[in-house]
Protein backbone atom coordinates (compact mmCIF):
# COMPACT_ATOMS: atom_id res chain seq x y z
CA UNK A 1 35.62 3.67 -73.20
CA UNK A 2 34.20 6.13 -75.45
CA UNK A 3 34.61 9.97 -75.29
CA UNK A 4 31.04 10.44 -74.77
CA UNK A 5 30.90 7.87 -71.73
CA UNK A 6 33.19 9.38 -70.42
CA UNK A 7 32.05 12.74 -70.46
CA UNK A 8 29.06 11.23 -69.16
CA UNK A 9 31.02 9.09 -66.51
CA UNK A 10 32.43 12.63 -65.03
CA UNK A 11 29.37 14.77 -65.27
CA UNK A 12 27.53 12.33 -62.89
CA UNK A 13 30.46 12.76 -60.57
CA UNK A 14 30.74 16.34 -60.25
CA UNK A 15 26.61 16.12 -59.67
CA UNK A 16 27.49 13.69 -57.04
CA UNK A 17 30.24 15.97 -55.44
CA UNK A 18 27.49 19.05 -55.47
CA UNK A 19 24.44 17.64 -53.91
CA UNK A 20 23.14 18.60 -50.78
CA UNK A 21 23.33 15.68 -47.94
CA UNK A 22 20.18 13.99 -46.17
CA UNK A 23 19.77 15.39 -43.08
CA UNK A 24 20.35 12.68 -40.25
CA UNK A 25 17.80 12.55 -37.76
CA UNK A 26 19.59 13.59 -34.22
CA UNK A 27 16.72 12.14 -31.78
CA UNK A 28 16.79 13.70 -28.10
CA UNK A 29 18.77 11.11 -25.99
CA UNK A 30 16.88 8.66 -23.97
CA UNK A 31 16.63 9.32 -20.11
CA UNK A 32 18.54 6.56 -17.72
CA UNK A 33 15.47 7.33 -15.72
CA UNK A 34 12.32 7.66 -17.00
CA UNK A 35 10.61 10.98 -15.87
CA UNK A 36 8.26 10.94 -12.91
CA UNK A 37 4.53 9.74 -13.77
CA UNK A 38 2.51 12.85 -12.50
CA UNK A 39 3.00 16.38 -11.27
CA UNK A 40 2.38 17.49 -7.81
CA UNK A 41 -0.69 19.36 -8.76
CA UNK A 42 -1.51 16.24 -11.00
CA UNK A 43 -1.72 13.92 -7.79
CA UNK A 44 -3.47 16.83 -6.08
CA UNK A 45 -6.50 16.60 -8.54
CA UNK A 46 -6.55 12.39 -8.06
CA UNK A 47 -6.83 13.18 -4.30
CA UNK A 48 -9.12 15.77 -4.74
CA UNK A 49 -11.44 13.32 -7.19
CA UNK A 50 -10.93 10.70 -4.28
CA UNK A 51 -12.05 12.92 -1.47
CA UNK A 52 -15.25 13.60 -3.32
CA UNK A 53 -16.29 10.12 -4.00
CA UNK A 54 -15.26 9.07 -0.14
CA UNK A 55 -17.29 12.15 1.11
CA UNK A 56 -20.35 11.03 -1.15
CA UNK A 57 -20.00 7.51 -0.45
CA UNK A 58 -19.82 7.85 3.60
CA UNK A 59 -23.04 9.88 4.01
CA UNK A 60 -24.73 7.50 1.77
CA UNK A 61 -22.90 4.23 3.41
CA UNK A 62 -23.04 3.17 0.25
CA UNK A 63 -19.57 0.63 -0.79
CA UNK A 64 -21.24 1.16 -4.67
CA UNK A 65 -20.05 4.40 -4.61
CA UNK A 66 -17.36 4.45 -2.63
CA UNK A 67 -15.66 1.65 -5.49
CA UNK A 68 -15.91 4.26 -8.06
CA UNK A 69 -12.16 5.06 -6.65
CA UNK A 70 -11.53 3.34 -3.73
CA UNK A 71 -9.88 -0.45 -4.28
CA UNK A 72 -7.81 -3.02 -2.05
CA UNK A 73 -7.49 -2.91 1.45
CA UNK A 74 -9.23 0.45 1.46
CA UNK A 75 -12.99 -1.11 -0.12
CA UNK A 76 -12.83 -3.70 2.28
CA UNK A 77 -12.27 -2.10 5.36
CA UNK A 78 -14.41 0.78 4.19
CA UNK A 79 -17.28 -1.04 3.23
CA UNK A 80 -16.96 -3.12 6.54
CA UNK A 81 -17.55 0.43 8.87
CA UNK A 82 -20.24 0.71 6.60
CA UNK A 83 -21.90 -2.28 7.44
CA UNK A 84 -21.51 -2.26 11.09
CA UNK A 85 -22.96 1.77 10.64
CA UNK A 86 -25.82 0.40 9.03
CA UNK A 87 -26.67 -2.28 11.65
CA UNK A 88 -26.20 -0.36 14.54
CA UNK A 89 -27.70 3.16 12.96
CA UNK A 90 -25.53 5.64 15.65
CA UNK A 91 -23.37 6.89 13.10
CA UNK A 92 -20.58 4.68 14.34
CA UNK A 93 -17.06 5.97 13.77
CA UNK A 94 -15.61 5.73 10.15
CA UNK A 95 -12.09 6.14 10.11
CA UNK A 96 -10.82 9.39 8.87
CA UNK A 97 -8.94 9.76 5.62
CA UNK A 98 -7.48 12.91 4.70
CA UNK A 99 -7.26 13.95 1.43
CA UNK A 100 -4.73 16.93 1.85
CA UNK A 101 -0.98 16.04 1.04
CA UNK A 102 1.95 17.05 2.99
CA UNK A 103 4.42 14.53 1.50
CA UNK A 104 3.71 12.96 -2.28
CA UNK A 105 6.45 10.26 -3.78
CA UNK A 106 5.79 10.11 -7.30
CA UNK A 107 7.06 7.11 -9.43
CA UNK A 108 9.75 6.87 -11.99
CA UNK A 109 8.11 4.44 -14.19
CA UNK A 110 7.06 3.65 -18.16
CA UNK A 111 4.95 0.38 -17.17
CA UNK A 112 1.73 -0.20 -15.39
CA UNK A 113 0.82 -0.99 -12.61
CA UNK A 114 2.18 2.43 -10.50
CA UNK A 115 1.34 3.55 -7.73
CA UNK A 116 1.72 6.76 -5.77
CA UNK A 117 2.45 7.52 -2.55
CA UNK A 118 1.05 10.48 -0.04
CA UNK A 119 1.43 11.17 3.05
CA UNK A 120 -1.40 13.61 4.59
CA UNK A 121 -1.40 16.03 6.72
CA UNK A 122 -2.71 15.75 10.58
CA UNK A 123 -6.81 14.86 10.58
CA UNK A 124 -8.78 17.62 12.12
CA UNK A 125 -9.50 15.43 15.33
CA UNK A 126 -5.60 15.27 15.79
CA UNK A 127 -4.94 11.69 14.76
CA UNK A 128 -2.20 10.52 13.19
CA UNK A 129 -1.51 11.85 9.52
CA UNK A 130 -2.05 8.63 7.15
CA UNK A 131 -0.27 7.59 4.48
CA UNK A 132 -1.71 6.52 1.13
CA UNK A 133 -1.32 4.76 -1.25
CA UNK A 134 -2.79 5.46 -5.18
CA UNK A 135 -2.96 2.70 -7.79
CA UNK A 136 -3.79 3.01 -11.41
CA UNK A 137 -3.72 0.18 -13.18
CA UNK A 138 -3.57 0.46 -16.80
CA UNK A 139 -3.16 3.99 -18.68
CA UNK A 140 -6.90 4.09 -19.57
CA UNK A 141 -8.06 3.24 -15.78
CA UNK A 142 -8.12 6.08 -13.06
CA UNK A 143 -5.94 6.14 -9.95
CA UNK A 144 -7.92 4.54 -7.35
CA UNK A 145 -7.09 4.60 -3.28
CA UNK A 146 -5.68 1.11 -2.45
CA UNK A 147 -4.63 1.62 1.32
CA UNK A 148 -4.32 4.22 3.79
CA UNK A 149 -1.93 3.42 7.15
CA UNK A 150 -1.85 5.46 9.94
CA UNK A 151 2.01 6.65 11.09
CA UNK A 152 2.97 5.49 14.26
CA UNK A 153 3.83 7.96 17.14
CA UNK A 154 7.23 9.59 16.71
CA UNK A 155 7.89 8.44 13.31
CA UNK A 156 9.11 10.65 10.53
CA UNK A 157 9.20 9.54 6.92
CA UNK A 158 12.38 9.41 5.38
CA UNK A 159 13.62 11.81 2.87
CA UNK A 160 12.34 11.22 -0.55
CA UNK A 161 12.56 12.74 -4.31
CA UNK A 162 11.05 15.25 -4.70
CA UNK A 163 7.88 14.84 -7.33
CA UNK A 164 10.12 17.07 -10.06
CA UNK A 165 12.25 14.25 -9.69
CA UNK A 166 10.89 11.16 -8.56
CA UNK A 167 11.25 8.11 -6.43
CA UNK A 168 12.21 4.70 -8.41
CA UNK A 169 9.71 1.93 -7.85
CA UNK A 170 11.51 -1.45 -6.63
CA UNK A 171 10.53 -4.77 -7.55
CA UNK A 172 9.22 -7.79 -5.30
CA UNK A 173 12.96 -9.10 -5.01
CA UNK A 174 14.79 -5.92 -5.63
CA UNK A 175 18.57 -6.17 -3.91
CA UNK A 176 20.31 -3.57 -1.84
CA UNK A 177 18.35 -3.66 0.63
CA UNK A 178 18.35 -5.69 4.08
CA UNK A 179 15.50 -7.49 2.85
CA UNK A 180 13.81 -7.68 -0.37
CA UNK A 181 9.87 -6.20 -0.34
CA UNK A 182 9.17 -9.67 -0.32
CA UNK A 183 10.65 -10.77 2.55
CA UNK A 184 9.81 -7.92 4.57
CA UNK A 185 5.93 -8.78 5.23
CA UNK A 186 6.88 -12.58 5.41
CA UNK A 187 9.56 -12.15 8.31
CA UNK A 188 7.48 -9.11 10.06
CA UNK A 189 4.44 -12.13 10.07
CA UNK A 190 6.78 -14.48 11.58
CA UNK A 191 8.24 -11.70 14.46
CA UNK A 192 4.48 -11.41 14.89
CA UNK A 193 3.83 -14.91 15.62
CA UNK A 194 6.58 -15.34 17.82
CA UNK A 195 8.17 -12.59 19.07
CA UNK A 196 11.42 -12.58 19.91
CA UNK A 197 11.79 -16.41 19.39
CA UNK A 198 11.53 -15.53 15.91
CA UNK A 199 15.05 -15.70 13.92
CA UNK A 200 14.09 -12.19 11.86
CA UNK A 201 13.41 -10.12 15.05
CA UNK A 202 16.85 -9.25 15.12
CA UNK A 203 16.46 -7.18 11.96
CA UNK A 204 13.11 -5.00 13.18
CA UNK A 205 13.47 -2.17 15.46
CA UNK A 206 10.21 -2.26 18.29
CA UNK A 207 7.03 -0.38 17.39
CA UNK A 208 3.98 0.27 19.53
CA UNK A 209 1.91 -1.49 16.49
CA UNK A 210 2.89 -4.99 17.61
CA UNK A 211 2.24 -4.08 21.38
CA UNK A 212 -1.38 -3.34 20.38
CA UNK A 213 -1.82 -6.74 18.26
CA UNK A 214 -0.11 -8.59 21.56
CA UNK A 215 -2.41 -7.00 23.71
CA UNK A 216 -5.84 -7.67 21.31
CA UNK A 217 -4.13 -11.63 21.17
CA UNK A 218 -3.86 -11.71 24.74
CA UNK A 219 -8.09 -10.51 24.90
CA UNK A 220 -9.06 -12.81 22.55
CA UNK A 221 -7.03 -15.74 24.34
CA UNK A 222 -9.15 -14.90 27.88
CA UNK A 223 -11.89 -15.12 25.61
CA UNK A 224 -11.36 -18.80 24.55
CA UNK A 225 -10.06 -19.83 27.63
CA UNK A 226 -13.38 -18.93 29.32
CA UNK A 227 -15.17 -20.70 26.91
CA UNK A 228 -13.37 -24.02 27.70
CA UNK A 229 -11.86 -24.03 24.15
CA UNK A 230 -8.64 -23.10 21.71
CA UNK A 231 -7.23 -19.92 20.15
CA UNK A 232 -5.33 -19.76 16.94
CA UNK A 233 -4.21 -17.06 14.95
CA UNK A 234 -2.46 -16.38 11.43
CA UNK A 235 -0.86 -13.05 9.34
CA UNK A 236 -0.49 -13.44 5.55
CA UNK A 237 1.06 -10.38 3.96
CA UNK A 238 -0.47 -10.04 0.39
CA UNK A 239 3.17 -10.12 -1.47
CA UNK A 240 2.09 -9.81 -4.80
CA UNK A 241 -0.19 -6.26 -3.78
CA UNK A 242 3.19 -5.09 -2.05
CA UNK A 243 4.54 -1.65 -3.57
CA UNK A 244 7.88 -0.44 -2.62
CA UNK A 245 9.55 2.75 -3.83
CA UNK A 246 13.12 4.05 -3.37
CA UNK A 247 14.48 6.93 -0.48
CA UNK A 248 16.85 8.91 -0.99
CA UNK A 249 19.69 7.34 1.28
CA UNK A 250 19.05 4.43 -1.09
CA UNK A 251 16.78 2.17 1.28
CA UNK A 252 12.81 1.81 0.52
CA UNK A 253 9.31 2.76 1.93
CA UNK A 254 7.78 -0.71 0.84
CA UNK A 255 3.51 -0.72 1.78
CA UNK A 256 2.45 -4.43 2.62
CA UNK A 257 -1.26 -5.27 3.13
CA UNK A 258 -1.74 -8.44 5.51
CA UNK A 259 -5.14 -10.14 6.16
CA UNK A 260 -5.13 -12.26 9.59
CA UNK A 261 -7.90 -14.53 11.07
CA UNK A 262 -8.64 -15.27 14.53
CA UNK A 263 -10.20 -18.37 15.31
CA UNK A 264 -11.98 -19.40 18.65
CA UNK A 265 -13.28 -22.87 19.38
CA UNK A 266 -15.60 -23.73 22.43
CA UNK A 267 -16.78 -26.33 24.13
CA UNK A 268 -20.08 -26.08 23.08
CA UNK A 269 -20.86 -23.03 25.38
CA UNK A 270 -22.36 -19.73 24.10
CA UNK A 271 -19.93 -17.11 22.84
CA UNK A 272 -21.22 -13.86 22.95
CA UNK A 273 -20.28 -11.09 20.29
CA UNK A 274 -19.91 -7.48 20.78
CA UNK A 275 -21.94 -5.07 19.00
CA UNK A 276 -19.74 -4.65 15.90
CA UNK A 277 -18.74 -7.96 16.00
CA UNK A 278 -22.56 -9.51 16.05
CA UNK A 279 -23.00 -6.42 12.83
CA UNK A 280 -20.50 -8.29 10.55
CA UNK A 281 -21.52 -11.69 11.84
CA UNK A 282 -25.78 -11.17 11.69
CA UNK A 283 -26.90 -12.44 15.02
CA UNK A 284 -25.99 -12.06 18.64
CA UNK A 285 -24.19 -15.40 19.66
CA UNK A 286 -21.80 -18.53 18.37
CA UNK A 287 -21.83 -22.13 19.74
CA UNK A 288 -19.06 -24.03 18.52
CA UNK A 289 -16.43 -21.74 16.76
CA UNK A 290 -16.35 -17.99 15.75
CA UNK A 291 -13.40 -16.61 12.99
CA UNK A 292 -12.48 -12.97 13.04
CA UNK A 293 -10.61 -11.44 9.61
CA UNK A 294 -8.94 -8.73 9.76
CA UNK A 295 -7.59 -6.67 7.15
CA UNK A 296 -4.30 -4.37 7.71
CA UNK A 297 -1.70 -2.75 6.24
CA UNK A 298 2.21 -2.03 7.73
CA UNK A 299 4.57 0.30 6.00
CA UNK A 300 7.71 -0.18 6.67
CA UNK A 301 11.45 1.74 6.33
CA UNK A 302 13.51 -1.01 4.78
CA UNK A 303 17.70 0.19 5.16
CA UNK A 304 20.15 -0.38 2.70
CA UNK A 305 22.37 -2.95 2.19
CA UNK A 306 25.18 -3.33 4.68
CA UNK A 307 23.24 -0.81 7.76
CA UNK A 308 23.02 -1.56 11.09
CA UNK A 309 19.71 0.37 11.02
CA UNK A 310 16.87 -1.95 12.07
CA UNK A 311 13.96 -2.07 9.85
CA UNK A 312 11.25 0.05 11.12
CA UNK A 313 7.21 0.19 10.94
CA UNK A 314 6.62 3.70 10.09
CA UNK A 315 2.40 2.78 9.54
CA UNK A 316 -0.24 0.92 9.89
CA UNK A 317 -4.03 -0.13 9.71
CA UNK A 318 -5.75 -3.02 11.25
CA UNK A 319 -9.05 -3.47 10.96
CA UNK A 320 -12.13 -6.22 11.91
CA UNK A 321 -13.68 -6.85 8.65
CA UNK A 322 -15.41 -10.28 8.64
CA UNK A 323 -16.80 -12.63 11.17
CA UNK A 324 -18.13 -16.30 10.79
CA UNK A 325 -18.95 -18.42 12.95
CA UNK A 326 -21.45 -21.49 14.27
């Protein structure tokens, strides 16, 4: 090697030894949780956007309105008071749906659907607070009211994250529970249908929810039996619209929306229809058969894994939506 290479050789080396370093990019660590969806005050404008559109859309009885942000469970049995209100033009009942929060369970979520939870406080006329639930779909699409259930008498909700924090939403077959959201509305359907008989009543605690159903059955069974014909009847939860979050004690509030028909057969003699019932069929009478839907909604307090808690119904909404009939 030459002198002047390597003169040249060690220049570049003591330039190499001098020069500044790159900076290396230190990124803020990732959260193990993602941070909660919305603020409390956030939520509180959603509700207060819903309350408007349900206060427009009930003096104008008007379910084109009321879908501007109201979805689910809550359109259909919304626009069916509507139509009985129309037919019968006395200002029939609507139920009431606060807007004012007492509880709110925010989501810990980066994906879409999410859904929020609220739980009002006590209606003016002193009925139960309900508890909501608030859907939005995609990140360009507004939260919209899916369901409302009312809570049962005596039950408290359990203790939650706060919205600062958040509640973790649980999949469809999320372990650690007693029961998986998905099971939950199945087995509750089957406890329905048969009572104790049924191998899951074991797991649910009794609620005054399935006294009233029993008792409406029991009506509706007089019913056929004076017509000389049959009675059947049949839940479905709606598993894939079921949205479960996390509690703190590490079980789940999980929100299931059921639709169940009622069917009566005759033999051929006249079955006649109450007044709400004849404003969702569109006459007075049936000959042959008449089919009552009904769309609901149970919340339920799902335990953890390995407690001898039962799993309880802490809400609920059941409502006559459709009739049919020959």
């Amino acid at each position: 090697m030459t002198r002047r290479a390597t003169l040249a050789l060690a220049t570049t080396l003591l330039l190499a030894g001098c020069a500044t370093p790159l900076p290396v990019p230190s990124p803020d660590p990732v959260p193990a949780v993602p941070p909660p969806t919305l603020t409390a005050e956030q939520v509180r404008a959603v509700l207060g956007d819903v309350g408007a559109v349900l206060e427009e859309a009930d003096g104008e009885l008007d379910e084109k309105i009321l879908a501007r942000r109201v979805t689910g469970p809550a359109l259909t049995i919304r626009t069916a008071e509507y139509t009985v209100n129309r037919a019968l033009e006395d200002d029939a009942e609507l139920v009431t749906v606060p807007t004012t929060d007492s509880t709110i369970v925010v989501p810990t979520t980066e994906t879409w659907p999410r859904s929020v939870l609220v739980v009002t406080e006590q209606p003016e006329d002193l009925q139960s607070p309900r508890l909501l639930v608030l859907t939005q779909q995609t990140p360009r699409d507004d939260y919209l009211l899916t369901s409302w259930s009312r809570l049962l008498p005596d039950r408290q909700v359990p203790p939650t994250f706060v919205p600062e924090v958040g509640s973790v939403p649980l999949p469809l077959d999320a372990e650690g529970l007693v029961a998986t959201p998905a099971e939950v509305g199945e087995m509750y359907a089957d406890v329905i249908k048969d009572g104790d008989d049924s191998p899951h009543a074991v797991l649910f605690g009794e609620d005054v929810f399935r006294e009233r159903l029993a008792l409406v059955r029991e009506q509706y069974e007089k019913i056929a039996e004076q017509a000389g014909g049959r009675f059947t009847e049949r839940y479905t939860p709606e598993v894939e619209q079921t949205v479960a979050v996390s509690t703190a004690d590490g079980g789940a509030i999980v929100v299931v929306p059921f639709t169940s028909r009622t069917r009566i057969t005759t033999d051929e003699r006249e079955l006649s229809l109450g007044r709400a019932e004849r404003a969702l069929l569109g006459k007075r009478t049936v000959g042959k058969r008449a089919t009552f839907t009904w769309t609901g909604v149970v919340t339920f307090v799902v335990p953890p894994e390995g407690s001898t808690d039962p799993i309880t119904v802490l809400a609920a909404e059941h409502v006559r939506t459709d009739v049919t009939g020959t």
